[in-house]
Protein backbone atom coordinates (compact mmCIF):
# COMPACT_ATOMS: atom_id res chain seq x y z
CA UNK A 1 10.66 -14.71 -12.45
CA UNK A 2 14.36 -15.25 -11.24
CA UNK A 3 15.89 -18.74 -10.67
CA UNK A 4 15.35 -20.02 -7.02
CA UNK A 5 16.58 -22.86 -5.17
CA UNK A 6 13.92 -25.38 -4.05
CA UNK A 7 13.25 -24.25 -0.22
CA UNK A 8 13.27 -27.17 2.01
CA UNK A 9 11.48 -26.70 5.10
CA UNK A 10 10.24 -28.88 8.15
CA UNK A 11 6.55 -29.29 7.51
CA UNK A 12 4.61 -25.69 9.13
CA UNK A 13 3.87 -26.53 12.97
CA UNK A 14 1.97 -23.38 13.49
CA UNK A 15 0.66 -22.82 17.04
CA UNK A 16 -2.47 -22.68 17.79
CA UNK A 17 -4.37 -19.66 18.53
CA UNK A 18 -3.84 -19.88 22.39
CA UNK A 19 -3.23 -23.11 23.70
CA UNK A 20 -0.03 -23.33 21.62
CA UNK A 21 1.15 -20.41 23.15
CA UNK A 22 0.96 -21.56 26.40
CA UNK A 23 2.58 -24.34 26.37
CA UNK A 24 5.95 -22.82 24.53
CA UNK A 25 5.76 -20.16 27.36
CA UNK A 26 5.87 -22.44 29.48
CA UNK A 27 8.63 -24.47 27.88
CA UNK A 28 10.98 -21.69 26.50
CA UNK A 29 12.64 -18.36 26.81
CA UNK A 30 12.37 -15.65 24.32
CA UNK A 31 15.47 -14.73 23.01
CA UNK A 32 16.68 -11.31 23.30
CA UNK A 33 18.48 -8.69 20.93
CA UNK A 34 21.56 -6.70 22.66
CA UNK A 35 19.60 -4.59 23.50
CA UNK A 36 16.99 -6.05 25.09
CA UNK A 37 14.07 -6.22 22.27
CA UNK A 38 12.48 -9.54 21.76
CA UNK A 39 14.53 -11.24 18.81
CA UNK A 40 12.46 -12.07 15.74
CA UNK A 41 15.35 -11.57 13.52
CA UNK A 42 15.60 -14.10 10.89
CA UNK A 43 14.06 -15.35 7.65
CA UNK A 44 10.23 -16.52 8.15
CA UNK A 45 8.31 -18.76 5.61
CA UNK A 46 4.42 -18.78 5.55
CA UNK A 47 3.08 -20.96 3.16
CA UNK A 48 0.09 -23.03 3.87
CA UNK A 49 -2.37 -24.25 2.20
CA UNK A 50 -5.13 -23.24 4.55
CA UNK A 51 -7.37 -21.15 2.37
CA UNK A 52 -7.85 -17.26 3.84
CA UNK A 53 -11.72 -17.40 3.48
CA UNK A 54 -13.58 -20.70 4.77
CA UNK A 55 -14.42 -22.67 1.74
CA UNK A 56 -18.76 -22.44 1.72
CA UNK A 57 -18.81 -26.15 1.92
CA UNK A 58 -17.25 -25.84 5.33
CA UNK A 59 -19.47 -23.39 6.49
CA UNK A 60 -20.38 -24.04 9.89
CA UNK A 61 -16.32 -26.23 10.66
CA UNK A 62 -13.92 -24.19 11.70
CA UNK A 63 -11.31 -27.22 12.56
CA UNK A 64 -10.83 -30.16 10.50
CA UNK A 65 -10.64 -33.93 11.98
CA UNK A 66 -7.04 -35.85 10.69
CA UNK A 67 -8.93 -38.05 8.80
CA UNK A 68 -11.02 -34.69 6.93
CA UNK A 69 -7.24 -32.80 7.24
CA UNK A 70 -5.53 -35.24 5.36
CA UNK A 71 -8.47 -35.54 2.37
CA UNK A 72 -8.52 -31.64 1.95
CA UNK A 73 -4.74 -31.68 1.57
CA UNK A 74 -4.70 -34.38 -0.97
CA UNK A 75 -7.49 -32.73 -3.04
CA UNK A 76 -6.13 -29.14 -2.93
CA UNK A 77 -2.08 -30.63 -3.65
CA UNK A 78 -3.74 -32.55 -6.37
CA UNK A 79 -6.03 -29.63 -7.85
CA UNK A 80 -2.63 -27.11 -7.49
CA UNK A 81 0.37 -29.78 -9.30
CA UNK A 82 0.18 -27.91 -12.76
CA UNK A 83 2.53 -30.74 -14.38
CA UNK A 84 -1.27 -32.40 -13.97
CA UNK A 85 -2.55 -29.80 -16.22
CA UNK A 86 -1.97 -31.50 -19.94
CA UNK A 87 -2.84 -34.66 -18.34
CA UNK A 88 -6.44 -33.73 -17.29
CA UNK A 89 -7.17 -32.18 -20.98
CA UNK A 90 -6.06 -28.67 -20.85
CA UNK A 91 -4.60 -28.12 -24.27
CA UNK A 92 -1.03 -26.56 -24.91
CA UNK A 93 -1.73 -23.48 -25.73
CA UNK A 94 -3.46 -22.85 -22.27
CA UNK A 95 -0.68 -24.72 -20.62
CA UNK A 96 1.61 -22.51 -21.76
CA UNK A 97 -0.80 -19.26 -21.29
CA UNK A 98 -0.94 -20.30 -17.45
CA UNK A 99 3.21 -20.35 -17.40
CA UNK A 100 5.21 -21.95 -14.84
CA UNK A 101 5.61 -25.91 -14.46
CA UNK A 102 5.54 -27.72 -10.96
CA UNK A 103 9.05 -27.14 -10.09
CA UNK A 104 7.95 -23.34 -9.88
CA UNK A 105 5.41 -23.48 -7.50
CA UNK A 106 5.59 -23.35 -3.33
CA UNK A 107 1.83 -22.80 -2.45
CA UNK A 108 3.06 -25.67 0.43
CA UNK A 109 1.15 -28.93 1.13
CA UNK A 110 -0.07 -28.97 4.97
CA UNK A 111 -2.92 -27.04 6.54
CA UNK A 112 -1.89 -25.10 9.63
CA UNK A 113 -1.02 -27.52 12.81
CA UNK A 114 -4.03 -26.64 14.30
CA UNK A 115 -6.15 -28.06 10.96
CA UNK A 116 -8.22 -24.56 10.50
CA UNK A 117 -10.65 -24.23 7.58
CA UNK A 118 -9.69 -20.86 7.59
CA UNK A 119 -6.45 -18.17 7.78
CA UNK A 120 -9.27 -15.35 8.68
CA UNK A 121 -10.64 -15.91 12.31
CA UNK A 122 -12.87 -13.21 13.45
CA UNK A 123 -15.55 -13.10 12.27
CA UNK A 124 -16.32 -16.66 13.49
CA UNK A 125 -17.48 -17.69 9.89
CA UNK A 126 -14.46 -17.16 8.33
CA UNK A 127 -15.25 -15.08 5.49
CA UNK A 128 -14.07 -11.28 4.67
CA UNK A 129 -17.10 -9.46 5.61
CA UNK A 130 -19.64 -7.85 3.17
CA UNK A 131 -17.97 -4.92 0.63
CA UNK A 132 -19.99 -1.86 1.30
CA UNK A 133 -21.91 0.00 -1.49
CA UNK A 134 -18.95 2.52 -1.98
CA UNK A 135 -16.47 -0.61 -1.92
CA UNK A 136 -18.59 -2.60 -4.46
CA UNK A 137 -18.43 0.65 -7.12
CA UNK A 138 -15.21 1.79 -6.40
CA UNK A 139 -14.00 -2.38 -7.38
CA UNK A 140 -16.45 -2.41 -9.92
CA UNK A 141 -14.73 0.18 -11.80
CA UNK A 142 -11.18 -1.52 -11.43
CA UNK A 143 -12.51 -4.88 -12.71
CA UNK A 144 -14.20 -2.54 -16.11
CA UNK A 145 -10.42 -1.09 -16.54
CA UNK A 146 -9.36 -5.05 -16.29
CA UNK A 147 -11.66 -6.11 -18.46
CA UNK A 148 -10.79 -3.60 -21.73
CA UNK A 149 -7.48 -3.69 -23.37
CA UNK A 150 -5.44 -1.26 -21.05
CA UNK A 151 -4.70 1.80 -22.17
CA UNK A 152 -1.49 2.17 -20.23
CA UNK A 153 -0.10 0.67 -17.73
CA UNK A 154 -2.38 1.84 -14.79
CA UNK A 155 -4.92 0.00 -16.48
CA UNK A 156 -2.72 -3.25 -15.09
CA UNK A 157 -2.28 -4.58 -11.78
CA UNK A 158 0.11 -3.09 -9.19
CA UNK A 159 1.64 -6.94 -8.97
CA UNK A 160 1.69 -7.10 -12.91
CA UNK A 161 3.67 -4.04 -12.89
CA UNK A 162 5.99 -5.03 -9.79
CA UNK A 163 5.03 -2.43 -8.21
CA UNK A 164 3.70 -4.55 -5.45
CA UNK A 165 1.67 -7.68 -5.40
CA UNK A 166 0.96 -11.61 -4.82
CA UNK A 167 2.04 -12.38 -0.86
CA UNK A 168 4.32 -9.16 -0.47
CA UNK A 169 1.41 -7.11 1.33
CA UNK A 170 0.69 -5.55 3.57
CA UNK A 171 -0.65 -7.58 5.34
CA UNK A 172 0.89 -11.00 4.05
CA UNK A 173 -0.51 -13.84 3.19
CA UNK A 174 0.36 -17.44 1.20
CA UNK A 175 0.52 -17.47 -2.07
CA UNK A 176 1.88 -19.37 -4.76
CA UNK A 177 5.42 -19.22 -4.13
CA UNK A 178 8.24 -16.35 -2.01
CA UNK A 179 6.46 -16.95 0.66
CA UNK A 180 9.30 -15.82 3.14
CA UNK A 181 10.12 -12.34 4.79
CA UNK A 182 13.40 -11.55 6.60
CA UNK A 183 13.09 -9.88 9.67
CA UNK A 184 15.49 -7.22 10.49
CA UNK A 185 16.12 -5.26 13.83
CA UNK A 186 18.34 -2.30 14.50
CA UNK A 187 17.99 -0.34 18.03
CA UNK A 188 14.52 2.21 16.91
CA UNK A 189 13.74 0.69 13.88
CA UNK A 190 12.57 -2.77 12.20
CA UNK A 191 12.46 -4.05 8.36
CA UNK A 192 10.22 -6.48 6.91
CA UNK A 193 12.14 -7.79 3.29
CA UNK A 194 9.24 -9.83 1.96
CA UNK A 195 11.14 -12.31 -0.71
CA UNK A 196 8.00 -11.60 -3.25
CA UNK A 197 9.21 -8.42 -5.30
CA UNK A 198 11.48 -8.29 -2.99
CA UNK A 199 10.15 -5.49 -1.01
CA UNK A 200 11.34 -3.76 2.18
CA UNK A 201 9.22 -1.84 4.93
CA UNK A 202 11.19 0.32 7.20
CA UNK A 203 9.41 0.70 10.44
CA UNK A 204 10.37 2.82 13.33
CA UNK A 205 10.31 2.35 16.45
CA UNK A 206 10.71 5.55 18.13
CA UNK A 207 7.53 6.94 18.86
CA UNK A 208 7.08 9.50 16.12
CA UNK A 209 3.64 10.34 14.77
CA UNK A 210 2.40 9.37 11.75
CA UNK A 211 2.61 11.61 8.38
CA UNK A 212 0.05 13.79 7.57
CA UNK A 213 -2.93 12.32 5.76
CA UNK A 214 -2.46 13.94 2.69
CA UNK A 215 1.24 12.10 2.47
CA UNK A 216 0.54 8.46 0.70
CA UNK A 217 2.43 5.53 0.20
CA UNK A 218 1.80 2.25 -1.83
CA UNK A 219 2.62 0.59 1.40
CA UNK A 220 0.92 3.17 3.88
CA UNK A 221 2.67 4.63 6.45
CA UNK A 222 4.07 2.22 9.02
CA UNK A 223 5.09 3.09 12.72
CA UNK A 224 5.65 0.08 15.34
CA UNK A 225 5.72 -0.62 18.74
CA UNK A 226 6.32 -3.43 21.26
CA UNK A 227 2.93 -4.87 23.69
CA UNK A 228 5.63 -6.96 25.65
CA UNK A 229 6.81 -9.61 23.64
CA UNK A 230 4.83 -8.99 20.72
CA UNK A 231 5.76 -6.31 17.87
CA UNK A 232 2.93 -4.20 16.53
CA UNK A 233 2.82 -2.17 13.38
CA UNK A 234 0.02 0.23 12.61
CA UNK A 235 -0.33 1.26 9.23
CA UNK A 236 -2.30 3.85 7.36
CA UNK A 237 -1.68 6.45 4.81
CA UNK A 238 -2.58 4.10 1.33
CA UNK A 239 -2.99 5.07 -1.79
CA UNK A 240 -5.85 4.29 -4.02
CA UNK A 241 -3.75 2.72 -6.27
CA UNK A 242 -3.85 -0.42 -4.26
CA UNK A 243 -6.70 -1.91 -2.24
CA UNK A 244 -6.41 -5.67 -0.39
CA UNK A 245 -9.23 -7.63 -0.96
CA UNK A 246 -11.15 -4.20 -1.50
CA UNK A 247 -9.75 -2.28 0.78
CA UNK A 248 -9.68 1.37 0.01
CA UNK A 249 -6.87 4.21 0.74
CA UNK A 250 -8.23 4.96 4.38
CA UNK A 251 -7.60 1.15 5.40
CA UNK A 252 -6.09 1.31 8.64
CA UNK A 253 -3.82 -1.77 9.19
CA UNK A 254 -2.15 -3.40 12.70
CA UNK A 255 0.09 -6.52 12.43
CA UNK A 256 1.59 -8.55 15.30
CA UNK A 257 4.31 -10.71 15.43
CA UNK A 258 4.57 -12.89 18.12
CA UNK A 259 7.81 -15.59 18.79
CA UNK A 260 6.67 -18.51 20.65
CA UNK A 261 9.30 -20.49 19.98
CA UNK A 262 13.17 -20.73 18.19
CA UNK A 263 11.26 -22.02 15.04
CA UNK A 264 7.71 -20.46 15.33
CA UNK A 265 6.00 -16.87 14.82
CA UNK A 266 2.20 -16.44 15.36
CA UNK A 267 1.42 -13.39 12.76
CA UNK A 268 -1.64 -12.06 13.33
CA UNK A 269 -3.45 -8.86 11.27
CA UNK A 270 -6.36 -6.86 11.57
CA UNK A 271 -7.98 -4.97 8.86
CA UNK A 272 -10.00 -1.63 10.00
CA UNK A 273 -11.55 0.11 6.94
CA UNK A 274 -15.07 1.03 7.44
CA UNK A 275 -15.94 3.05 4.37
CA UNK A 276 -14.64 -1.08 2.62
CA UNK A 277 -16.03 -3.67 4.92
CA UNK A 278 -19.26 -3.78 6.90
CA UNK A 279 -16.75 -4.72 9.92
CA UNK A 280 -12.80 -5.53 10.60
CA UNK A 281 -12.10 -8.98 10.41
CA UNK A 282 -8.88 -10.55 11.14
CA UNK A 283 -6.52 -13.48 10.02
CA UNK A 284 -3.78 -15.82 12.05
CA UNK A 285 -0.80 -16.84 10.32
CA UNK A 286 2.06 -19.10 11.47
CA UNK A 287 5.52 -18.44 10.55
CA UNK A 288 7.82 -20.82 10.42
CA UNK A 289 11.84 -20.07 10.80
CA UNK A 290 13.83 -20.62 7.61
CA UNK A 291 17.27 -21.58 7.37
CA UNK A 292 17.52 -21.43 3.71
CA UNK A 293 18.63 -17.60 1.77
CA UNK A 294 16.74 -15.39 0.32
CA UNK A 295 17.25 -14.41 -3.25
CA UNK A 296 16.64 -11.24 -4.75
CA UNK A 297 12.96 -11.73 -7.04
CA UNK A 298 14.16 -9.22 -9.71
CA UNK A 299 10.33 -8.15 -10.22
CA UNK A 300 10.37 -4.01 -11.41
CA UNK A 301 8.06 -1.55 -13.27
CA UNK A 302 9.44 -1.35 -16.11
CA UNK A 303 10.14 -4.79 -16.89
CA UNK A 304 9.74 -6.23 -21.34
CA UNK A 305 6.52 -7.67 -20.35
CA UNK A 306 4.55 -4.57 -19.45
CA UNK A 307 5.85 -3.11 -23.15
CA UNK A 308 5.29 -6.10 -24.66
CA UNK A 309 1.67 -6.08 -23.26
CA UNK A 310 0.51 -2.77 -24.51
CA UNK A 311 2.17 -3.02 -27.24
CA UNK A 312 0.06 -6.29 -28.02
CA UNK A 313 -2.85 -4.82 -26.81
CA UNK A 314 -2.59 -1.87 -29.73
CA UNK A 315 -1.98 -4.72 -32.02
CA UNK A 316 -5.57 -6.05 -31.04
CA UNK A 317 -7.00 -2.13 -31.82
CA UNK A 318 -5.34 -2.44 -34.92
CA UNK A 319 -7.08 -5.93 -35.61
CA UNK A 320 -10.20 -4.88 -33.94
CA UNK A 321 -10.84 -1.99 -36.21
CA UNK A 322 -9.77 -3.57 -39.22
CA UNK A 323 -12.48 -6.47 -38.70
CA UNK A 324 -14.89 -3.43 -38.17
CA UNK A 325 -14.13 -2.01 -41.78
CA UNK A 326 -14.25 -4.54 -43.50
């Protein structure tokens, strides 16, 4: 993980789903590029520690009260501080196996402004709908290649091999820390830089079709468009080396990014994979604007760690087989 300065931010005020909205519309101007495109350019944190699923004890609550708001926060900040950890019993050796201090860590500290128990909003409870029976085998399978020592590295996760992983998507969402993208936009064509593995998506803007559905990428294929104010990228084309939340390869992905205000972006994302989930379901994310840089995360695939992994998990064959000798 590369050295970072401490990000300080205005606490999130994320609009609400719609009344938000209407009130900065009525309020304030969106800005425009030279060339007459709706400006998001700029760097955009979203960290929150609104869980994406509804928690099952909050089945049923899809807002919080201030007085429930500010418990939840307290408990969650409190369960998250890892300088806790030793404190509350956990013994050095597992302090150290689960890495990074405090100081590392930007999961954020407020639920969204609107106090959701929930990033994911449709369906109404909250929850990433059912896996289907091909879904269930086809992650069943990855989690047996987890389980075993890996054999190579495509036994690993695409995020332990910074290939891509953690918050960088697509789609985004919060995670522990690098939870910023920079927004560029150029006359036919807009790039997403997520800070996490510090990944870029290049997305035109020109009309052209998608690729041909036997051309994959680890991101999918992205083309965008504008529905007035509000950019939209569809994205399909995945491998199935990656799947979100058990998606598989034929996902079909649409973001929207929405300004509502000089400090605010409503990010919005609907997954569409039948042969996956029982039904889409879609999440609301704010976005709030960042005056801080961005540093590079210098995150790659053929980082020490990946050797130094399989070549302790031979070790452990080694051992293994010994044991069964003797």
């Amino acid at each position: 993980m590369r050295f970072r300065l401490p990000i300080v931010l205005t606490l999130l005020l994320a609009p609400t789903l719609n009344a938000a909205d209407k009130t900065d519309k009525a309020e304030w101007e969106m800005p425009r590029t030279a060339w007459g495109d709706p400006d998001l350019r700029g760097i955009w944190d979203y960290r929150t520690i609104t869980p994406l699923e509804r928690p099952k004890e909050l089945a049923g609550k899809t807002v919080l009260s201030d007085e429930e708001a500010a418990e939840f926060e307290a408990r969650l900040v409190k369960t998250k501080n890892k300088d806790r950890r030793q404190a509350d019993g956990l013994s050095v050796q597992a302090d150290v196996a689960n890495a990074y201090n405090e100081f590392w860590w930007d999961y954020g500290k407020k639920l969204t402004a609107d106090k959701r128990t929930s990033l994911i909003v449709d369906p109404p409870d909250g929850r990433i709908p059912a896996l289907t029976p091909q879904a269930r085998k086809r992650y069943g399978a990855m989690r047996a290649a987890r389980a075993r020592l890996p054999h190579g590295p495509e036994d690993r996760g695409v995020a332990e091999r910074c290939i891509l992983g953690f918050n960088a998507g697509p789609p985004y969402n919060p995670s522990a820390y690098n939870n910023n993208v920079h927004i560029f936009q150029t006359p036919g064509f807009v790039v997403l830089l997520v800070e996490m593995v510090h990944d870029a998506r290049i997305v035109p803007m020109d009309g052209r079709p998608h690729l041909p559905a036997n051309m994959r990428q680890w991101r999918g294929d992205a083309r965008g468009r504008w529905e007035g104010d509000t950019l939209v990228v569809e994205s399909r084309n995945f491998t199935d080396k990656t799947s979100f939340r058990g998606s598989g390869k034929n996902m079909r992905l649409t973001e929207r990014f929405t300004r509502v205000a000089d400090d605010k972006i409503v990010y919005r994302y609907t997954i569409d994979d039948p042969e996956s989930f029982e039904k889409p379901w879609t999440a609301v994310i704010p976005m709030a604007k960042n005056d801080q840089p961005m540093f590079e995360y210098a995150c790659h695939e053929g980082n020490e760690s990946m050797f130094t992994m399989l070549a302790g998990a031979r070790a452990q064959e080694k051992e293994n087989k010994k044991a069964e000798n003797e």
